[in-house]
Protein backbone atom coordinates (compact mmCIF):
# COMPACT_ATOMS: atom_id res chain seq x y z
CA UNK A 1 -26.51 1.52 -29.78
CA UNK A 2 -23.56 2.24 -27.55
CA UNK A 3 -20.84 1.98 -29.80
CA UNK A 4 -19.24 0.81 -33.21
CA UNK A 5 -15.96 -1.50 -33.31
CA UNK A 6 -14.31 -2.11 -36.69
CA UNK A 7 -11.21 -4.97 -36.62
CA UNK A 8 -8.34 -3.31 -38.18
CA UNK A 9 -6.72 -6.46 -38.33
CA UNK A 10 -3.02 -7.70 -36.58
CA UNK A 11 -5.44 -8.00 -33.05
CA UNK A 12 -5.80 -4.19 -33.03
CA UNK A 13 -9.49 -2.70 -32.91
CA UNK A 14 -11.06 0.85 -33.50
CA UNK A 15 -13.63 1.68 -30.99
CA UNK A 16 -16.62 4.55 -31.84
CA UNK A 17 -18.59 6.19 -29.03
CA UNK A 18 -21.73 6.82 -30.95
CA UNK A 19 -22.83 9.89 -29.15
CA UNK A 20 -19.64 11.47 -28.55
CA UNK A 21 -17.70 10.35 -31.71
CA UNK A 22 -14.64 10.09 -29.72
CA UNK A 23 -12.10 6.54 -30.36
CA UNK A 24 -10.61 4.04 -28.35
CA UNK A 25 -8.16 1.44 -30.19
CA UNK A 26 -7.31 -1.83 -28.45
CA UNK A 27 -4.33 -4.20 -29.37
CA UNK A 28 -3.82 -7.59 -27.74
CA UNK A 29 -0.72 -7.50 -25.09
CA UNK A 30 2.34 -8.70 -25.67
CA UNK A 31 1.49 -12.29 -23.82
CA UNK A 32 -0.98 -12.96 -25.98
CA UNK A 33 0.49 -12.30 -29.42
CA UNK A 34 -0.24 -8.91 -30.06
CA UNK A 35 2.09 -5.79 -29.95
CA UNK A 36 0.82 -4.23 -26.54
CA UNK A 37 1.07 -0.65 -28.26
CA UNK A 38 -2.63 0.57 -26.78
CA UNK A 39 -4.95 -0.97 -23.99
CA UNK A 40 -6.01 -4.39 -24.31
CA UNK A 41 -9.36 -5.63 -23.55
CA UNK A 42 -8.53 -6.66 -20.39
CA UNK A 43 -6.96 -3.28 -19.44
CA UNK A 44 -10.31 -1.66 -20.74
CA UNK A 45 -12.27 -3.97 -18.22
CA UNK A 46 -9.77 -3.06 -14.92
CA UNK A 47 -9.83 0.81 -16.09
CA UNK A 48 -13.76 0.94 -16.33
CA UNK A 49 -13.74 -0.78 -13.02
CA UNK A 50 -11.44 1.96 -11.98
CA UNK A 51 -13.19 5.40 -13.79
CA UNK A 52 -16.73 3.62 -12.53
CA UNK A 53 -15.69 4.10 -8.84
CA UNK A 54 -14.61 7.34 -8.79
CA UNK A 55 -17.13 9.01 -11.27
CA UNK A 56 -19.91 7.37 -9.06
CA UNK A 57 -18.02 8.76 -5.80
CA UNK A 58 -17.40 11.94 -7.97
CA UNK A 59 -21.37 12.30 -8.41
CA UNK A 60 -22.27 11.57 -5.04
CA UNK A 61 -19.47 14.15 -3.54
CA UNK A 62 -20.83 16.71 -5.95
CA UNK A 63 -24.43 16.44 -4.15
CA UNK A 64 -22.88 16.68 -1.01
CA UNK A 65 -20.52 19.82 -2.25
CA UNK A 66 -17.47 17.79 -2.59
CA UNK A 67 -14.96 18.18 -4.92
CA UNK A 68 -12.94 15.29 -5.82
CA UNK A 69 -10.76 16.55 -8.56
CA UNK A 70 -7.18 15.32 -8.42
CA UNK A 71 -8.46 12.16 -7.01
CA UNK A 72 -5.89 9.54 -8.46
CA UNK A 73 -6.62 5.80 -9.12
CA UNK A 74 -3.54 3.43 -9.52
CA UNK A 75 -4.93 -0.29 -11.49
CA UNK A 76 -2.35 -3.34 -11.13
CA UNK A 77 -4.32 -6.28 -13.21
CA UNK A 78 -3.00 -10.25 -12.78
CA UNK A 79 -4.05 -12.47 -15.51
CA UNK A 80 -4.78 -15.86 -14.76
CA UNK A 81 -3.79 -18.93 -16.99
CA UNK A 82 -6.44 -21.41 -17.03
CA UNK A 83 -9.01 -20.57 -18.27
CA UNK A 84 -7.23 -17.12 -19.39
CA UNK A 85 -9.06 -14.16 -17.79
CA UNK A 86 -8.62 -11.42 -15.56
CA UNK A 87 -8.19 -13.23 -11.64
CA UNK A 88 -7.21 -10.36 -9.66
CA UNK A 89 -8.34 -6.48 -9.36
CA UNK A 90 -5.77 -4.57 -7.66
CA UNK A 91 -6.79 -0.52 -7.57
CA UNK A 92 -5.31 1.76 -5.15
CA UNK A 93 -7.37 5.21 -4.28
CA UNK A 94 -5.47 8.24 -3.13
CA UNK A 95 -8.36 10.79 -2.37
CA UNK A 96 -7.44 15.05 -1.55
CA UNK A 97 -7.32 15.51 1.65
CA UNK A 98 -10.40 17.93 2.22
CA UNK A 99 -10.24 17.21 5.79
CA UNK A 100 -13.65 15.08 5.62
CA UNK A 101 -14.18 13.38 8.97
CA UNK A 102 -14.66 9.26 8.65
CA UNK A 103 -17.70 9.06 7.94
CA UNK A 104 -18.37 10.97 4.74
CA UNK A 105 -15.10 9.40 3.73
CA UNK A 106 -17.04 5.71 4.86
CA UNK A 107 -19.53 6.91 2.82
CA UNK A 108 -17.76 8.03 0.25
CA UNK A 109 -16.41 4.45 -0.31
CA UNK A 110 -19.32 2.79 0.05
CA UNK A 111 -20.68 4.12 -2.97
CA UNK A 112 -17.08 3.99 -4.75
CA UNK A 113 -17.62 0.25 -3.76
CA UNK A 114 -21.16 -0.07 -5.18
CA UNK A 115 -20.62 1.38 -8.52
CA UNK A 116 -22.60 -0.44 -11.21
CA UNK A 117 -19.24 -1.80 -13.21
CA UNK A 118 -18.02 -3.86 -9.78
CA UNK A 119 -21.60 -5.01 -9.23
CA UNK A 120 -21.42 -5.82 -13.15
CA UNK A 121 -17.94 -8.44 -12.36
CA UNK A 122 -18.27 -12.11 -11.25
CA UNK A 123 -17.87 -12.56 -7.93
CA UNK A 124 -15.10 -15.01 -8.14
CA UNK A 125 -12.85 -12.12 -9.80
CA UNK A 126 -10.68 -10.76 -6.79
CA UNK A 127 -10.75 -7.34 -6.61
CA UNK A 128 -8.54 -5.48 -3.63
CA UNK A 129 -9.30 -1.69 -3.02
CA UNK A 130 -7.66 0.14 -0.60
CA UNK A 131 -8.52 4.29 -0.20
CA UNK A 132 -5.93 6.59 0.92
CA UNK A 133 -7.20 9.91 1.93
CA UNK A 134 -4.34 12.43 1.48
């Protein structure tokens, strides 16, 4: 089991890792009747999209003695009416500049691009990433 989720009622949820213990609360944004006081859902979807890609280019840079700390991921989601779900992706990457020459950065994204949450996504969700190496 991955993890426990108990309704607290007023579309707010408590989330339990089981192995780390650690909570996660989720309330239902302000367009959709709830209070928008933690993440909803839908933000939890776009921000695992978001940690997946650089913790997978984060392991990969480590093997290649890489480090990626500071690394900074910016998430715009666009919800789309009918039916109601996420419809557009929007993250932009702004990665140290380590002065890495193209193409460990090309590979770099290429596994930032593969990691298992986008693979995970329909393929009718849009989802726009653009890298900036500082």
């Amino acid at each position: 089991m991955t993890a426990n989720i108990i309704y607290q009622g007023d579309l707010r949820c408590e989330c339990e890792h089981i192995q780390s213990h650690s909570i996660i609360e989720t309330d239902a944004p302000t367009d959709n009747r709830g209070k928008g006081e933690r993440f909803s859902p839908t933000d939890i979807l776009c921000v695992s999209l978001a940690t997946c890609i650089i913790t997978t280019m984060g392991i990969k840079a480590a093997d290649m003695e890489i480090n990626l700390k500071g690394s900074k991921v910016e998430v715009t989601k666009t919800m789309f009416s009918t039916p109601r779900r996420i419809g557009k992706i929007e993250l932009v990457l702004y990665m140290p500049n380590l002065g890495l020459d193209d193409k460990t950065k090309n590979l770099l994204e290429l596994v930032g691009n593969s990691c298992p949450v986008k693979k995970s996504l329909h393929p009718d969700m849009d989802i726009s990433m653009t890298y900036h190496w500082l």
